[in-house]
Protein backbone atom coordinates (compact mmCIF):
# COMPACT_ATOMS: atom_id res chain seq x y z
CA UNK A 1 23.40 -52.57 12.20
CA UNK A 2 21.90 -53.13 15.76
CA UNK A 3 25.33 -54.24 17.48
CA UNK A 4 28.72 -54.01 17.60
CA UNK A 5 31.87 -55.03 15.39
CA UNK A 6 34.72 -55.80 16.90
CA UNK A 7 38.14 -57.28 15.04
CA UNK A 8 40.58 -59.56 16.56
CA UNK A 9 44.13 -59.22 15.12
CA UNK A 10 46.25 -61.59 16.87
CA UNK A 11 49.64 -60.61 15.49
CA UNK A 12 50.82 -58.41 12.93
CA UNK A 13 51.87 -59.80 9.42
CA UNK A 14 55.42 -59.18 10.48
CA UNK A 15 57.23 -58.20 12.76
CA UNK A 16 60.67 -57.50 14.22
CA UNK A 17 63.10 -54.67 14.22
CA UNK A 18 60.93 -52.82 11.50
CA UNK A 19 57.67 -53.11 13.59
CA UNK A 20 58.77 -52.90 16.79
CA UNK A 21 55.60 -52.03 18.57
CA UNK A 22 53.69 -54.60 16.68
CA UNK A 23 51.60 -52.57 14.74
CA UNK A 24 48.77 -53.69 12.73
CA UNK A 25 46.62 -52.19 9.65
CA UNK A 26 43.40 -53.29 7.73
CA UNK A 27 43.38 -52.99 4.47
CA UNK A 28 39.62 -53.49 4.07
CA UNK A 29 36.37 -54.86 5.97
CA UNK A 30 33.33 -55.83 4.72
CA UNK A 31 30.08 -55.94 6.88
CA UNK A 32 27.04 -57.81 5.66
CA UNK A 33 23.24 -57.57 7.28
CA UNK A 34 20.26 -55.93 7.29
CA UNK A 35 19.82 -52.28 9.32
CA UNK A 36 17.26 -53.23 12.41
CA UNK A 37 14.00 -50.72 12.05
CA UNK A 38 14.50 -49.36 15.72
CA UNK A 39 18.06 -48.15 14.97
CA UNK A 40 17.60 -46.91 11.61
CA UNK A 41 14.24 -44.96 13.65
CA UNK A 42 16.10 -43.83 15.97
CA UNK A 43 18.61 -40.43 16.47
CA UNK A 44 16.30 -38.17 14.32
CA UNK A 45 16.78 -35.92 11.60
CA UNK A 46 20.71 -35.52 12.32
CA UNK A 47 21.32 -39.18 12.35
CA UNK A 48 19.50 -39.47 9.06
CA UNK A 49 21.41 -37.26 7.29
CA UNK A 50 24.61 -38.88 8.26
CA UNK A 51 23.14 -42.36 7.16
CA UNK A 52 22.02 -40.55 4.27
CA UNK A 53 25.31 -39.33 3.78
CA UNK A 54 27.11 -42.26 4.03
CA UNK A 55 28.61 -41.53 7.31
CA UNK A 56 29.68 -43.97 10.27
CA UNK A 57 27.52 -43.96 13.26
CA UNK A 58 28.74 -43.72 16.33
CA UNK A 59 26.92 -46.27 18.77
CA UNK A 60 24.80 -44.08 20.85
CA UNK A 61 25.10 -45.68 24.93
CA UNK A 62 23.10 -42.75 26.72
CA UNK A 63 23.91 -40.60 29.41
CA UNK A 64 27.08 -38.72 30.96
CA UNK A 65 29.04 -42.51 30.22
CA UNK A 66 27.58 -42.84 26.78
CA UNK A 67 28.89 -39.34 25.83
CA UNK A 68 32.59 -40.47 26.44
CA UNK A 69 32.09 -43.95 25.28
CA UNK A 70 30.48 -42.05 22.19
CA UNK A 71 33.08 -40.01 21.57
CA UNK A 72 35.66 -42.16 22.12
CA UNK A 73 34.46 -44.82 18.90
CA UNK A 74 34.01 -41.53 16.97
CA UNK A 75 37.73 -40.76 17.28
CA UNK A 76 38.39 -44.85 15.88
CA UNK A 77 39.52 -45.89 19.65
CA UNK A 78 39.23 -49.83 19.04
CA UNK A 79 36.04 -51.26 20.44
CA UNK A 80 37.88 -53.96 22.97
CA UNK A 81 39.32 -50.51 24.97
CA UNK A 82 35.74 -48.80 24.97
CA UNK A 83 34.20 -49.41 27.96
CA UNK A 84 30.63 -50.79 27.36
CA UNK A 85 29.10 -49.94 30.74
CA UNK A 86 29.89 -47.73 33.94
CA UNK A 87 30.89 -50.91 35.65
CA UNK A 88 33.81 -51.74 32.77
CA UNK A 89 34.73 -47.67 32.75
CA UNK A 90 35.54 -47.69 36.50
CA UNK A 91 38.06 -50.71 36.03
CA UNK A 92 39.15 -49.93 32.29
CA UNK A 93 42.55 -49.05 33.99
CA UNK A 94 43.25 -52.78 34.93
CA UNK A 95 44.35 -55.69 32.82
CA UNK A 96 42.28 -58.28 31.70
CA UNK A 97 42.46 -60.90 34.72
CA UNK A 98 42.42 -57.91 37.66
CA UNK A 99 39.02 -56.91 36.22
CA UNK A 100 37.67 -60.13 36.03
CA UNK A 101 37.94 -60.29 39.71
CA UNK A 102 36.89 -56.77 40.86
CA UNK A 103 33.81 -57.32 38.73
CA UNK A 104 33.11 -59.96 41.13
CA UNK A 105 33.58 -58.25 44.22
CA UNK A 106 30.87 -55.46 42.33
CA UNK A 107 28.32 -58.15 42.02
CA UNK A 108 29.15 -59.28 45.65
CA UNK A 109 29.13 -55.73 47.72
CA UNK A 110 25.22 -54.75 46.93
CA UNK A 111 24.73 -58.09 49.00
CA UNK A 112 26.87 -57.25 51.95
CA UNK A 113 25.35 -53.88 51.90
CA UNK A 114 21.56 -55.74 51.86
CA UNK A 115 22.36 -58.02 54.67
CA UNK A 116 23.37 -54.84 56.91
CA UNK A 117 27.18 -55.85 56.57
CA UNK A 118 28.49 -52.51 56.12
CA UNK A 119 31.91 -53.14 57.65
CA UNK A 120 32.90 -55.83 55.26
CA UNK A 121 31.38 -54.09 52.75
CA UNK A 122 33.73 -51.08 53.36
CA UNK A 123 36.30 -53.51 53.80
CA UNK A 124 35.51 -54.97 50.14
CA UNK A 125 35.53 -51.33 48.65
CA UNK A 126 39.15 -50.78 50.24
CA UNK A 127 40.09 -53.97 48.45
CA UNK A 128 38.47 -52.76 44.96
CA UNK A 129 40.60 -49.77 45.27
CA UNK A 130 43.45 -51.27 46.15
CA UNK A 131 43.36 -53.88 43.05
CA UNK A 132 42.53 -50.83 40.51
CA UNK A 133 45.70 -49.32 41.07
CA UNK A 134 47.25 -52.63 41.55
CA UNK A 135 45.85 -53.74 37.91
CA UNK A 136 46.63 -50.76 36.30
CA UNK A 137 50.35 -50.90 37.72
CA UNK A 138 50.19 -54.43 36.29
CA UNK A 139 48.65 -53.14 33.18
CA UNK A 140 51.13 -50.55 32.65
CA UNK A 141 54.28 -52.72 33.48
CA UNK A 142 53.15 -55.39 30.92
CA UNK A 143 52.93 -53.61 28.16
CA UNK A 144 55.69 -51.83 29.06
CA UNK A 145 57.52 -55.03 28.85
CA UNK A 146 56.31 -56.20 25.65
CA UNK A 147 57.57 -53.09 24.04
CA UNK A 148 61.09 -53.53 25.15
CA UNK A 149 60.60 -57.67 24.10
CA UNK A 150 59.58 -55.92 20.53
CA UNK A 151 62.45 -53.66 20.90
CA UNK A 152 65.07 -56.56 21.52
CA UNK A 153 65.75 -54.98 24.90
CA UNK A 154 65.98 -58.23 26.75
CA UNK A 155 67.57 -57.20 29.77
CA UNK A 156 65.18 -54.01 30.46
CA UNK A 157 62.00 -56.67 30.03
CA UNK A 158 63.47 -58.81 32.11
CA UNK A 159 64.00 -56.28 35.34
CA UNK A 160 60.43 -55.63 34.97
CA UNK A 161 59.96 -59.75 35.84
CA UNK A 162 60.01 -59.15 39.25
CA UNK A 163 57.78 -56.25 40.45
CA UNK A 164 55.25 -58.17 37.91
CA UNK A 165 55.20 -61.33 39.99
CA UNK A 166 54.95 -58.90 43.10
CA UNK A 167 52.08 -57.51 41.90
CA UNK A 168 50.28 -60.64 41.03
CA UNK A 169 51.43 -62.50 44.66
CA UNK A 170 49.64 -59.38 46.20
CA UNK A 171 46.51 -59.64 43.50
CA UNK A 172 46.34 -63.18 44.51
CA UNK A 173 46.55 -62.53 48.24
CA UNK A 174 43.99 -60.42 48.21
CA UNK A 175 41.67 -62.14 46.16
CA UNK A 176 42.21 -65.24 48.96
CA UNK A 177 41.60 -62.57 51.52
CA UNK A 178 38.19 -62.29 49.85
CA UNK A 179 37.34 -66.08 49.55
CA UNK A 180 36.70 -65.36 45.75
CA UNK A 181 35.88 -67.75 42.89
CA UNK A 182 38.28 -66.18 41.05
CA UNK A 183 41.02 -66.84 43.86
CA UNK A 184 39.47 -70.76 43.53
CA UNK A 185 39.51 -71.21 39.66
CA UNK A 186 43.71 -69.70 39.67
CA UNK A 187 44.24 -72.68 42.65
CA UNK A 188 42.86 -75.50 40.47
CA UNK A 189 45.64 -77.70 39.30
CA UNK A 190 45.80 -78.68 36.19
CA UNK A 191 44.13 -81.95 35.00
């Protein structure tokens, strides 16, 4: 196999005071396709053997980041929290929305940098900072909250409401302060 598998489990089966965390398990999964040539070439005599074997293989990236990202899938770390490129390592911290927009900023500061705008672009870095801690704050609070929803501990969850929004309000600010699309596409009403 030349790519990557990755499995979607919305919810678990059940759920409730018995599964608190929301816990899921596969029974079985079955692949079908053909092994590309250049992969099955590829990784030498070691990476035979395994195949030979019957072994998984680990999906090789390259480099310092393809040695964690490496060992990481070899120790069954789902695929959706293995970052696939430095870029996605640097911001795995954040949730889901907060990395959408500092991956714009990243494709916007090599610009400011070309056109001799190193003040803003120093400016923008500040900003990336700032929104990887903010996003992983955000990160960690939500899933902190969904636990004690799981849990049936309503009132804790609910306490964690407001430092949420706070976080966002300042997420949002920022990504104004930046004239971003992203800032754009969350101000679109709704049709």
């Amino acid at each position: 196999c030349s790519g990557q598998v990755r499995l979607w489990v919305h919810e678990p089966a059940a759920s409730g005071p018995k599964n608190p965390y929301k816990q899921v398990a596969l029974a079985s999964v079955e692949l079908w396709g053909r092994e590309d040539a250049v992969v099955a070439s590829a990784g030498g005599a070691a990476a035979a053997a395994r195949r030979s074997a019957g072994q998984p293989q680990a999906l090789s990236l390259g480099g310092e980041f393809g040695d964690v990202a490496q060992v990481l899938i070899e120790l069954g770390i789902p695929l959706d929290l293995v970052p696939t490129d430095e870029e996605e390592l640097r911001f795995a911290q954040a949730d889901a929305e907060t990395r959408r927009l500092l991956a714009e900023l990243q494709r916007r500061r090599p610009r400011l940098v070309e056109a001799s705008r190193l003040g803003e672009a120093q400016e923008l870095s500040e900003h990336m900072e700032q929104l990887c801690t903010l996003g992983a704050e955000l990160h960690r609070l939500r899933l902190q909250r969904e636990r004690l929803l799981g849990a049936d501990r309503l009132e804790e969850a609910k306490q964690l409401s407001a430092p949420i929004e706070e976080l966002e309000a300042t997420r949002m600010s920022l990504a104004a302060l930046c004239e971003t699309d992203w800032w754009l596409e969350k101000m679109e009403l709704p049709e």
